[in-house]
C-alpha atoms as a PDB file:
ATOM      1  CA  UNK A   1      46.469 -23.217  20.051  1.00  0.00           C
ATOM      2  CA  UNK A   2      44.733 -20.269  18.541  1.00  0.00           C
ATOM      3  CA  UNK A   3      41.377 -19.992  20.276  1.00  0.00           C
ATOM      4  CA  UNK A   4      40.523 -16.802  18.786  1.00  0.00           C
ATOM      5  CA  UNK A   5      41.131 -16.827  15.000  1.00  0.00           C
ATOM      6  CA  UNK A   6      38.327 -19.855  15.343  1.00  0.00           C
ATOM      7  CA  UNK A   7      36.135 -17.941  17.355  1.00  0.00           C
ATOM      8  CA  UNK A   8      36.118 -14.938  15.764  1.00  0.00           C
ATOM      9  CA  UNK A   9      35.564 -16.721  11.966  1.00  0.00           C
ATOM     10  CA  UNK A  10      32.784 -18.770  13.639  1.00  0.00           C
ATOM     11  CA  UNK A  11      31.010 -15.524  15.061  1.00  0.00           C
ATOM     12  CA  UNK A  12      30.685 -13.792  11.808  1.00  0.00           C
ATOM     13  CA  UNK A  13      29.387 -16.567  10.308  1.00  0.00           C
ATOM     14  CA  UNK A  14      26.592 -17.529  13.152  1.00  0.00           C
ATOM     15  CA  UNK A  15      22.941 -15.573  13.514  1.00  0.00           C
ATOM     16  CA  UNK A  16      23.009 -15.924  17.234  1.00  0.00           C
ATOM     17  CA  UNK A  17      25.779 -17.617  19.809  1.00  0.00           C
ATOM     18  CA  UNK A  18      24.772 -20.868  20.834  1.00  0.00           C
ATOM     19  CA  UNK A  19      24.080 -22.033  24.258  1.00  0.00           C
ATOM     20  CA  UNK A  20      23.793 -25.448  23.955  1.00  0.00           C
ATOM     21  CA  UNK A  21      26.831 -27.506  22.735  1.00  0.00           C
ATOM     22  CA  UNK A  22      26.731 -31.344  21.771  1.00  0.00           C
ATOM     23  CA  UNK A  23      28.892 -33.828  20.711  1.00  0.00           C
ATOM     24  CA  UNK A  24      27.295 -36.466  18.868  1.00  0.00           C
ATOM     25  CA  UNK A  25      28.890 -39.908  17.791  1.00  0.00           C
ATOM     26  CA  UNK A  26      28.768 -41.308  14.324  1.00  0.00           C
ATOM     27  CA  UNK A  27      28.035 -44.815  15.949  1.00  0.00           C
ATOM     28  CA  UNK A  28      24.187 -42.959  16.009  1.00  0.00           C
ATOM     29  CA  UNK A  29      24.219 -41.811  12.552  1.00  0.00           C
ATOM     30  CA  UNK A  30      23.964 -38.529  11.602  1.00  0.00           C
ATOM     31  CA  UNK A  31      22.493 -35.975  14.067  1.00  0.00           C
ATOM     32  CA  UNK A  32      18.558 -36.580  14.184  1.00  0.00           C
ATOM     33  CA  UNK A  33      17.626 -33.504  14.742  1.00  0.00           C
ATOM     34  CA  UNK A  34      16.329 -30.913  12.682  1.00  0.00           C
ATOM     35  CA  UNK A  35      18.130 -27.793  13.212  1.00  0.00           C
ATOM     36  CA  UNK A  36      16.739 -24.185  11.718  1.00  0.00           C
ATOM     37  CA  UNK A  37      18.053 -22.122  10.076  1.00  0.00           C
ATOM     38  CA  UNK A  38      21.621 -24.815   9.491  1.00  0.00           C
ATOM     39  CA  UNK A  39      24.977 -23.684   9.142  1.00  0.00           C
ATOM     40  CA  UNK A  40      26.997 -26.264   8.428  1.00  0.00           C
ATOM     41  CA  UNK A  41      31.291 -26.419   8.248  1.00  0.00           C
ATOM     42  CA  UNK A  42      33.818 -28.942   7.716  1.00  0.00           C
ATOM     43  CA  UNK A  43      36.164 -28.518  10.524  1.00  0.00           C
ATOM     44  CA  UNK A  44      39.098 -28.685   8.248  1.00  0.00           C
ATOM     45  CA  UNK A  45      37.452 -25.234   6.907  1.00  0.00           C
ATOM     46  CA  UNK A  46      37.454 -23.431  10.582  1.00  0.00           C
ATOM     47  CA  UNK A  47      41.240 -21.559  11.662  1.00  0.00           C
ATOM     48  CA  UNK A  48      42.510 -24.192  13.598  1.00  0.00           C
ATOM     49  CA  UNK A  49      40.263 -26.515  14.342  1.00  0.00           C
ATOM     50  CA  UNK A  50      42.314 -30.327  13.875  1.00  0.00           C
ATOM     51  CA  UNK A  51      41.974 -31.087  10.332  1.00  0.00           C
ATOM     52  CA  UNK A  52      40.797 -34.702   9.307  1.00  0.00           C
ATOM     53  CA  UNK A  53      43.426 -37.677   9.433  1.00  0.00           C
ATOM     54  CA  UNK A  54      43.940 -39.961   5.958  1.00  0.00           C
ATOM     55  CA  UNK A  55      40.710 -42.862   6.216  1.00  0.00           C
ATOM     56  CA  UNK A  56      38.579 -40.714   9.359  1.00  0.00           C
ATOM     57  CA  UNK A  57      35.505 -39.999   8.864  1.00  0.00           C
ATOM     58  CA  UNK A  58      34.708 -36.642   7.950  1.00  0.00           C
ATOM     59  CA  UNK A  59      33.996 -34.023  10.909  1.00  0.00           C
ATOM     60  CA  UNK A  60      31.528 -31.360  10.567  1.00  0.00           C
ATOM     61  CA  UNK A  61      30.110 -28.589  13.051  1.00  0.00           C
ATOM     62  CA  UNK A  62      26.446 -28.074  12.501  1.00  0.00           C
ATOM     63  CA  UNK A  63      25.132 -24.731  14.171  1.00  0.00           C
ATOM     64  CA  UNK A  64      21.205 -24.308  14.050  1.00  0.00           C
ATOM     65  CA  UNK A  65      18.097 -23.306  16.080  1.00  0.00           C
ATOM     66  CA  UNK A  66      15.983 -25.980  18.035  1.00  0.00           C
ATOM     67  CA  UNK A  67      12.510 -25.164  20.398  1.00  0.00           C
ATOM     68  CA  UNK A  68      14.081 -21.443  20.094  1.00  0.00           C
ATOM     69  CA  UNK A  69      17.841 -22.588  21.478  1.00  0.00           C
ATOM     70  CA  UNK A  70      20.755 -21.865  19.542  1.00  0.00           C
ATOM     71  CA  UNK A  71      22.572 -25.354  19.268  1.00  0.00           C
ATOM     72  CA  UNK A  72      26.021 -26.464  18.079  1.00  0.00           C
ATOM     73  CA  UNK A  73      26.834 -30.309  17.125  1.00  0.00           C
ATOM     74  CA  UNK A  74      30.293 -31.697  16.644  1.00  0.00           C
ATOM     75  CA  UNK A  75      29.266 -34.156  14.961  1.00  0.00           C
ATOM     76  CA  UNK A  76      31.756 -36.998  15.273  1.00  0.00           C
ATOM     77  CA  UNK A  77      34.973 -36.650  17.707  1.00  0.00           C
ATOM     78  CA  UNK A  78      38.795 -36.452  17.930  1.00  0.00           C
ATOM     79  CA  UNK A  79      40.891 -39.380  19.624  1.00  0.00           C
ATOM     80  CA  UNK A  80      44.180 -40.100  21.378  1.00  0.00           C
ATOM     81  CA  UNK A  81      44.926 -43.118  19.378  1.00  0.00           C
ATOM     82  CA  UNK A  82      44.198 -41.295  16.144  1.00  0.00           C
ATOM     83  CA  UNK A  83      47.231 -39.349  16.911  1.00  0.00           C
ATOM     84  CA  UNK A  84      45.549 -36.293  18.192  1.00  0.00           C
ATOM     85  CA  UNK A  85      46.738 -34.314  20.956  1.00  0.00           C
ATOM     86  CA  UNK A  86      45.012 -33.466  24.220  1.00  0.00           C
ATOM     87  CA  UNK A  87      45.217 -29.753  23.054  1.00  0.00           C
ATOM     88  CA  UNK A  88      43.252 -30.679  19.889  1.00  0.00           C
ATOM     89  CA  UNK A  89      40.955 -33.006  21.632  1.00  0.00           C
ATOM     90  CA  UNK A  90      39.529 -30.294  23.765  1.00  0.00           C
ATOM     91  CA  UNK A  91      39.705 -27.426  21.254  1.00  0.00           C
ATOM     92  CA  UNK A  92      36.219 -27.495  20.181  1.00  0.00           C
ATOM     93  CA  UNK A  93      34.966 -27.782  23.659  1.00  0.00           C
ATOM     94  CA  UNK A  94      36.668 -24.299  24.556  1.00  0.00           C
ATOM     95  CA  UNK A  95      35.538 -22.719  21.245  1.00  0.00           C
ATOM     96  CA  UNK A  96      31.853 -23.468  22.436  1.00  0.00           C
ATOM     97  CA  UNK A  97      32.695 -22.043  25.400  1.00  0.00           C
ATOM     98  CA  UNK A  98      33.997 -18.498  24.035  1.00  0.00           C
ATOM     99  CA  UNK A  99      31.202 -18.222  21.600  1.00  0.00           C
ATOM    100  CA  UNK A 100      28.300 -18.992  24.607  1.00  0.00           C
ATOM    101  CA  UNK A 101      27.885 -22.263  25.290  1.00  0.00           C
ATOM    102  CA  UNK A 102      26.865 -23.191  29.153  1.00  0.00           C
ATOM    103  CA  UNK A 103      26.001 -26.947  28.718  1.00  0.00           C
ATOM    104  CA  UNK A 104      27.423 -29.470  27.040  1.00  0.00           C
ATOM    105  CA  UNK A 105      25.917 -32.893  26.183  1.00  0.00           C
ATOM    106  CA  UNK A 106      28.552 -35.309  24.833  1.00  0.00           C
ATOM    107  CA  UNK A 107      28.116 -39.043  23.282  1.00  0.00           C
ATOM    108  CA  UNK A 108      30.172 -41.816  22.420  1.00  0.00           C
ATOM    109  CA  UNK A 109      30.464 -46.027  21.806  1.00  0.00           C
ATOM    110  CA  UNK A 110      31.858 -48.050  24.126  1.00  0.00           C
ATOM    111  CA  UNK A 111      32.113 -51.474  25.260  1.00  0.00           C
ATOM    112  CA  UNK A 112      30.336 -52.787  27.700  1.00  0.00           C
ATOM    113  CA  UNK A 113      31.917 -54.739  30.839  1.00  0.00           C
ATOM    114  CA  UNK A 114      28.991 -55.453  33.010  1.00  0.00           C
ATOM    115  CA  UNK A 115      26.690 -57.926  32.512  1.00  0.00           C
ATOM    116  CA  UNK A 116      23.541 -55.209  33.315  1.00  0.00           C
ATOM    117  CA  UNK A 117      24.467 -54.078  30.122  1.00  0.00           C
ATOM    118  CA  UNK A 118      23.484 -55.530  26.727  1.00  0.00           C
ATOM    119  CA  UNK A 119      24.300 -54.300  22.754  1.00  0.00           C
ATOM    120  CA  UNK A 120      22.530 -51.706  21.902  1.00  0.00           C
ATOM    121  CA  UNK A 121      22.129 -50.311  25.449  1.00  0.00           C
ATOM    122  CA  UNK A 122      21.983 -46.544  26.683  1.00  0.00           C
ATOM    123  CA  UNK A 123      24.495 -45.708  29.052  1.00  0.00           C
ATOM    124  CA  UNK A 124      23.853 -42.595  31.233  1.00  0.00           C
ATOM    125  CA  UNK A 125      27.100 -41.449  32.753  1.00  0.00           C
ATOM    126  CA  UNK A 126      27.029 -40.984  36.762  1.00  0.00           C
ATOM    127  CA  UNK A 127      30.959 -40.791  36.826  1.00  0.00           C
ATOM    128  CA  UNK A 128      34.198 -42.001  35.523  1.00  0.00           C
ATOM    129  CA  UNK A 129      37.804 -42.738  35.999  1.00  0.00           C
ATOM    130  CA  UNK A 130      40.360 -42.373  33.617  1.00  0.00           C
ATOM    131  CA  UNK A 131      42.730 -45.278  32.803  1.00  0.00           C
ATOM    132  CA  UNK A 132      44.072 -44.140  29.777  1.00  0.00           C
ATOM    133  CA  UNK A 133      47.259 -42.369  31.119  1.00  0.00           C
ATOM    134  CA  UNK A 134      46.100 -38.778  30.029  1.00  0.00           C
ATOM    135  CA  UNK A 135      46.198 -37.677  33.255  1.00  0.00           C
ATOM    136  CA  UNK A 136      47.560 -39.309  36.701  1.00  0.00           C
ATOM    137  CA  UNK A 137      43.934 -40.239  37.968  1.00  0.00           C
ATOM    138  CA  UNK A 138      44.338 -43.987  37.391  1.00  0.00           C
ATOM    139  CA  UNK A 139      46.734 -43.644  40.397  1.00  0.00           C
ATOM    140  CA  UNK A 140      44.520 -41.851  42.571  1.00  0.00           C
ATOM    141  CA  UNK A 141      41.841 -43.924  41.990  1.00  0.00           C
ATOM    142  CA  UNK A 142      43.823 -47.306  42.971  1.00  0.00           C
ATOM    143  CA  UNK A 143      44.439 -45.173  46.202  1.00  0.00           C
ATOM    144  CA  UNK A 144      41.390 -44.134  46.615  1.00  0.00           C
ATOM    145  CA  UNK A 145      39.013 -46.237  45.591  1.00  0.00           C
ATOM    146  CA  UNK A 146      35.139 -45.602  45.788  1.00  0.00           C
ATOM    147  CA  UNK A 147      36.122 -41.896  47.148  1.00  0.00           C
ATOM    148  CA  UNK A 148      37.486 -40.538  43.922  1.00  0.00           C
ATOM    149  CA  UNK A 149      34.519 -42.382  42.009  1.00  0.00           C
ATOM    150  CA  UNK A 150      31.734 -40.487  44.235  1.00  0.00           C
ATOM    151  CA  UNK A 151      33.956 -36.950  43.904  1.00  0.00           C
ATOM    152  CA  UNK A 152      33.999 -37.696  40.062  1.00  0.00           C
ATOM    153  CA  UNK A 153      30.433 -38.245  40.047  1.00  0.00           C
ATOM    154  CA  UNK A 154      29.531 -34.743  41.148  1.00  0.00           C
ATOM    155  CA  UNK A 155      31.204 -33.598  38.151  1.00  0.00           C
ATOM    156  CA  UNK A 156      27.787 -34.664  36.225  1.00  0.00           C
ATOM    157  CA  UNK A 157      24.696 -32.920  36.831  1.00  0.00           C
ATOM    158  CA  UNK A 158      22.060 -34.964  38.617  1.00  0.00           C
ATOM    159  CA  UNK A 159      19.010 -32.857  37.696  1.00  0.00           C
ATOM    160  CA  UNK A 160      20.036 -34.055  33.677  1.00  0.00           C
ATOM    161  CA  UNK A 161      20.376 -37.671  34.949  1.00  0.00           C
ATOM    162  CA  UNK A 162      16.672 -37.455  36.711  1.00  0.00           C
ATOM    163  CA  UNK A 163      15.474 -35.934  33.476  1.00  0.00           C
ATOM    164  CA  UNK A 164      16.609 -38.452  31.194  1.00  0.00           C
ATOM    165  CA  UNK A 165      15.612 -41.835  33.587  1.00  0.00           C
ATOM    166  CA  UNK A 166      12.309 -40.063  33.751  1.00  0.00           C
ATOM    167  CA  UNK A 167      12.458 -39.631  30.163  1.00  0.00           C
ATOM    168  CA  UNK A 168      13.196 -43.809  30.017  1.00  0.00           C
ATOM    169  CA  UNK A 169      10.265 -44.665  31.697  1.00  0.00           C
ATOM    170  CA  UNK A 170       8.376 -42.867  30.170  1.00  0.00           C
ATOM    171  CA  UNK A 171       8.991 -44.476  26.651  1.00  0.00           C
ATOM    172  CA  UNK A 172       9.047 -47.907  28.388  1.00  0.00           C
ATOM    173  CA  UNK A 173      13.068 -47.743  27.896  1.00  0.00           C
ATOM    174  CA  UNK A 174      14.206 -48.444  31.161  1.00  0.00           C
ATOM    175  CA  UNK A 175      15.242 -51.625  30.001  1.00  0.00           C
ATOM    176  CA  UNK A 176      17.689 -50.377  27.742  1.00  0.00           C
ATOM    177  CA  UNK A 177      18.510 -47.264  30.240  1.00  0.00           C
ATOM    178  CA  UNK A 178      20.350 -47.394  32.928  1.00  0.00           C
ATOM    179  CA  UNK A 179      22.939 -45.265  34.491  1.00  0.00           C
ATOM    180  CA  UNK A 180      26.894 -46.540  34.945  1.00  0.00           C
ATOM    181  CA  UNK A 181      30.395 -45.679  35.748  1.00  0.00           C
ATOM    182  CA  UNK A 182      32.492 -44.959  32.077  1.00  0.00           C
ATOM    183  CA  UNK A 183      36.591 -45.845  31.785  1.00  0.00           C
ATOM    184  CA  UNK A 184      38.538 -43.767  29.680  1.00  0.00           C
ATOM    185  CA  UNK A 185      41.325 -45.629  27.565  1.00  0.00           C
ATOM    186  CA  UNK A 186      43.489 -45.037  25.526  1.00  0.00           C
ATOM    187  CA  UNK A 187      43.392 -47.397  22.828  1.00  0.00           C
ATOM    188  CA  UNK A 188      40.432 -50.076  21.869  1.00  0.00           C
ATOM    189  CA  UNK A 189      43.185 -53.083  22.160  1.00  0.00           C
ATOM    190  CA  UNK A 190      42.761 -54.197  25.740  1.00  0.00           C
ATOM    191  CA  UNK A 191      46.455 -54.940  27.208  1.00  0.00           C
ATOM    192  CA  UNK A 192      45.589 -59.040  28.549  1.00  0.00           C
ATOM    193  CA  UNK A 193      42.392 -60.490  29.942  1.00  0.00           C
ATOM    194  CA  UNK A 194      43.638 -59.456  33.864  1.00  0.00           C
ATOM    195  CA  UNK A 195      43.734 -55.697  32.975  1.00  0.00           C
ATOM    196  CA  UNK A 196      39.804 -55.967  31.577  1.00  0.00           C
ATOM    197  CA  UNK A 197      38.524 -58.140  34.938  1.00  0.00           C
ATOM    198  CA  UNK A 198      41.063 -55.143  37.016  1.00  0.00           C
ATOM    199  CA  UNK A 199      38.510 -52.618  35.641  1.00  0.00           C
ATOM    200  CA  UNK A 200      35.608 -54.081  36.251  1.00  0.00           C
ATOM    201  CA  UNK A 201      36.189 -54.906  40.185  1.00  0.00           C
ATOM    202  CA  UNK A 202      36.945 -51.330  39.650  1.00  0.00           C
ATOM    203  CA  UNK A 203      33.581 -50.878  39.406  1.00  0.00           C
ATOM    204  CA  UNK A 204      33.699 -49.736  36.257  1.00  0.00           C
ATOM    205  CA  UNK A 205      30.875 -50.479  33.887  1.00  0.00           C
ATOM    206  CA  UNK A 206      31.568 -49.897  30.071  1.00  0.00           C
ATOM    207  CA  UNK A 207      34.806 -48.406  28.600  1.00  0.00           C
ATOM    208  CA  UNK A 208      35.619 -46.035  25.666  1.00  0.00           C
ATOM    209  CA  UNK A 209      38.343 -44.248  24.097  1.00  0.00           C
ATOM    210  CA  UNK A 210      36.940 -41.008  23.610  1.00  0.00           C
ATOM    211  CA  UNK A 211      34.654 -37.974  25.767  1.00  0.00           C
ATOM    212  CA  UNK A 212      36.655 -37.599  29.399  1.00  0.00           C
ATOM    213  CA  UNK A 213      38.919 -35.122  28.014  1.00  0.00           C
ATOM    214  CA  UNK A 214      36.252 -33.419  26.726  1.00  0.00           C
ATOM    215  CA  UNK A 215      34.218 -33.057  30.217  1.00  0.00           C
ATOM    216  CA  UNK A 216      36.752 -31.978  32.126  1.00  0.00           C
ATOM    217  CA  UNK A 217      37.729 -29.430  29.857  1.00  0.00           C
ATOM    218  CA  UNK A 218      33.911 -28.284  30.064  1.00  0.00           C
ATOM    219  CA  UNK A 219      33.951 -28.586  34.112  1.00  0.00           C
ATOM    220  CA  UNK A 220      37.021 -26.848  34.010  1.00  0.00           C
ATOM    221  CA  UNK A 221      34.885 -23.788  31.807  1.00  0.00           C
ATOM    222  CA  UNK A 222      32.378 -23.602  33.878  1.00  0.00           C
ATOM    223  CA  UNK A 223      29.625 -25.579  31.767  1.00  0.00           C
ATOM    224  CA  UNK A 224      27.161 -27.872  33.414  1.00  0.00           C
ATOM    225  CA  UNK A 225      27.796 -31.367  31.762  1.00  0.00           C
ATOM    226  CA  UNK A 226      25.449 -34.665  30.653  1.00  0.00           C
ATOM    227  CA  UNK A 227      26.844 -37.439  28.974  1.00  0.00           C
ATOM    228  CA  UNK A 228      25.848 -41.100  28.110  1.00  0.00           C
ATOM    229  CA  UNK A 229      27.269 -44.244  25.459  1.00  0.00           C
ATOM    230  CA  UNK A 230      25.774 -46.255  23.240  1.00  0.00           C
ATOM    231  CA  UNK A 231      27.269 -49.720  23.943  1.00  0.00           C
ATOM    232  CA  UNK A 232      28.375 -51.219  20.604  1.00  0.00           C
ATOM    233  CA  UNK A 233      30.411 -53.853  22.194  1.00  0.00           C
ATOM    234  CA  UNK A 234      29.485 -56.879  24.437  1.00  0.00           C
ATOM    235  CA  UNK A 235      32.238 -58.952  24.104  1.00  0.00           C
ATOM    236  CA  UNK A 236      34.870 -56.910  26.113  1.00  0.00           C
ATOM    237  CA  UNK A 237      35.162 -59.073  28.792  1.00  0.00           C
ATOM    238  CA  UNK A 238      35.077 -62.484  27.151  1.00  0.00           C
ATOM    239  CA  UNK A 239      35.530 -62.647  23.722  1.00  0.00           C
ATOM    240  CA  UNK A 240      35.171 -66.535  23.790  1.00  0.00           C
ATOM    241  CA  UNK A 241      31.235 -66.137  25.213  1.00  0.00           C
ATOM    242  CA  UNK A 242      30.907 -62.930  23.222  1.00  0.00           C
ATOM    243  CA  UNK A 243      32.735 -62.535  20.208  1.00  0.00           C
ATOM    244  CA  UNK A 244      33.066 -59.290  18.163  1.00  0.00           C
ATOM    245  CA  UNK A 245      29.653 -58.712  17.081  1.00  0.00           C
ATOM    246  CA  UNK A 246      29.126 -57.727  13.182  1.00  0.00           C
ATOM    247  CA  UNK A 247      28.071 -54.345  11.864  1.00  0.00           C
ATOM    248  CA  UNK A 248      24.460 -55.862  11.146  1.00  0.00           C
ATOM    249  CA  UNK A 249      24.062 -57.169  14.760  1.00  0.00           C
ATOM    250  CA  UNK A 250      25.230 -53.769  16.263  1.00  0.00           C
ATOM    251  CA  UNK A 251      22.831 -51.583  14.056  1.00  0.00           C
ATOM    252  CA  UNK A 252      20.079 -53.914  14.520  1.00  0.00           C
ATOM    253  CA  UNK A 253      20.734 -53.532  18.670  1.00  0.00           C
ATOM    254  CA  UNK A 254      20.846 -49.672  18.167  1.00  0.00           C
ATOM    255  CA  UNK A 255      18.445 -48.460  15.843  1.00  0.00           C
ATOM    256  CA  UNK A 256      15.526 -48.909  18.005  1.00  0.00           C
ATOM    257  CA  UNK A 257      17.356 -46.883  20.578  1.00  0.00           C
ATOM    258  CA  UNK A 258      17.368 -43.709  18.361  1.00  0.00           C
ATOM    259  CA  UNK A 259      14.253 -42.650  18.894  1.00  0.00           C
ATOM    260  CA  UNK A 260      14.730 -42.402  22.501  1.00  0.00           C
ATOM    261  CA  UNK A 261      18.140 -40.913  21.736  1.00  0.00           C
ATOM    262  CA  UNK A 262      16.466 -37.925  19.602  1.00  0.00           C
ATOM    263  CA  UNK A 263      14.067 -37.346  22.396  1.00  0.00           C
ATOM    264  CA  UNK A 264      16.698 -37.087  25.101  1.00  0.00           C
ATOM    265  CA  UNK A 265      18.488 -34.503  23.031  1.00  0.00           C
ATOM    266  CA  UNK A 266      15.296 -32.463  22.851  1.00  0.00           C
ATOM    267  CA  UNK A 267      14.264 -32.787  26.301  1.00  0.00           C
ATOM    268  CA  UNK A 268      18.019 -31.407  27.109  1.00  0.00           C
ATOM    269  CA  UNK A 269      17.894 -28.698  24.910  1.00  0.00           C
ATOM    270  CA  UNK A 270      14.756 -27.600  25.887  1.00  0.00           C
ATOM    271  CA  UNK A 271      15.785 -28.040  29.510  1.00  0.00           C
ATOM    272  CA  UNK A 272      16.163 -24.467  30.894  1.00  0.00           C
END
């Protein structure tokens, strides 16, 4: 794909190159905070950038000063099962790069598996494996076992883990804020109830369809990483204890979280 076409009409358009680069789920809302001087684009508008599939929701890339960092959202996300390619999954992610991004904070939903975790919850990544089929790491991990999860978990940066459990207690959120391992797969329709229990002895804690692609691309670039889920899902383990919760249930578990949420994306920001 054409990295530079993008990064060249972006650059004309921007005041300063950004440094920081976030991706920010629409399971949060819109992105809380306030950015100076905006400049806002539909990605369908950017040389390309992967244009918008019939019924997703709309992608935009939001570029803007905050506490004197220039920051760039992607707000909302690409997936696999949407029909988009790795390639176009991690385009953005390298277009940050070229234009000056060195750290990357990414978001997403998931489901939770563990019973630590409850709707609503923060989920601050400490590693992940990836069972989606992407890549061959499933394999490796089966081989491997708690080896490949403690190399994976270098791949996220510790001091931005102590930073944001610091930031927890702080607000009196460590209830709601605790750290876990993420599964990447490729679709949100489980294959049979053995597979889900498989992961979880797996150690794995929650499990999404979206944001490993994208930090691995960023390791790969050079760009420290921090990411963490908002768990929007209880019932992935047993449906008949937990059924699908409603869209009221999972806004009224969340919304208190966003508070915290837009203070963790300022204390990263403004994290030197």
């Amino acid at each position: 794909m054409d990295f530079d076409e993008a990064v060249t009409f972006l650059a004309r358009k921007l005041p300063e190159s950004p440094s920081v680069f976030i991706i920010y789920t629409n399971a949060l809302g819109n992105f809380p905070v306030a950015l100076e001087s905006l400049v806002k684009f539909s990605c369908d508008e950017i040389p390309h950038f992967p244009s918008k599939k019939e019924g997703q929701v709309p992608i935009h890339l939001l570029c803007g000063k905050v506490l004197g960092v220039q920051v760039m959202v992607l707000q909302g996300r690409y997936h696999h099962y949407e029909g988009y390619t790795p390639e176009e999954i991690m385009f953005p992610v390298k277009v940050a790069k070229c234009l000056g991004c060195k750290r990357m904070l990414a978001t997403n939903a998931a489901g939770t598996l563990s019973n630590r975790f409850e709707l609503g919850d923060v989920m601050l990544m400490k590693s992940h494996v990836d069972l989606s089929g992407l890549t061959d790491k499933l394999e490796k991990f089966l081989i491997y076992g708690k080896r490949e999860l403690e190399r994976n978990a270098k791949m996220y940066n510790d001091g931005f883990l102590r930073m944001a459990r610091k930031l927890a207690t702080e607000e009196g959120m460590d209830k709601y804020v605790k750290t876990g391992v993420y599964g990447l797969i490729g679709d949100w329709i489980p294959n049979n109830y053995s597979e889900i229990c498989n992961w979880k002895k797996l150690g794995i804690d929650a499990v999404g369809t979206s944001l490993t692609p994208e930090v691995l691309t960023a390791l790969e670039l050079g760009m420290e990483v921090f990411c963490f889920s908002i768990l929007t899902d209880k019932g992935i383990l047993d449906y008949n204890q937990y059924p699908d919760p409603l869209l009221e249930d999972i806004s009224k578990a969340v919304d208190p979280k966003k508070a915290f949420v837009k203070k963790l994306l300022l204390r990263f920001i403004n994290t030197p």
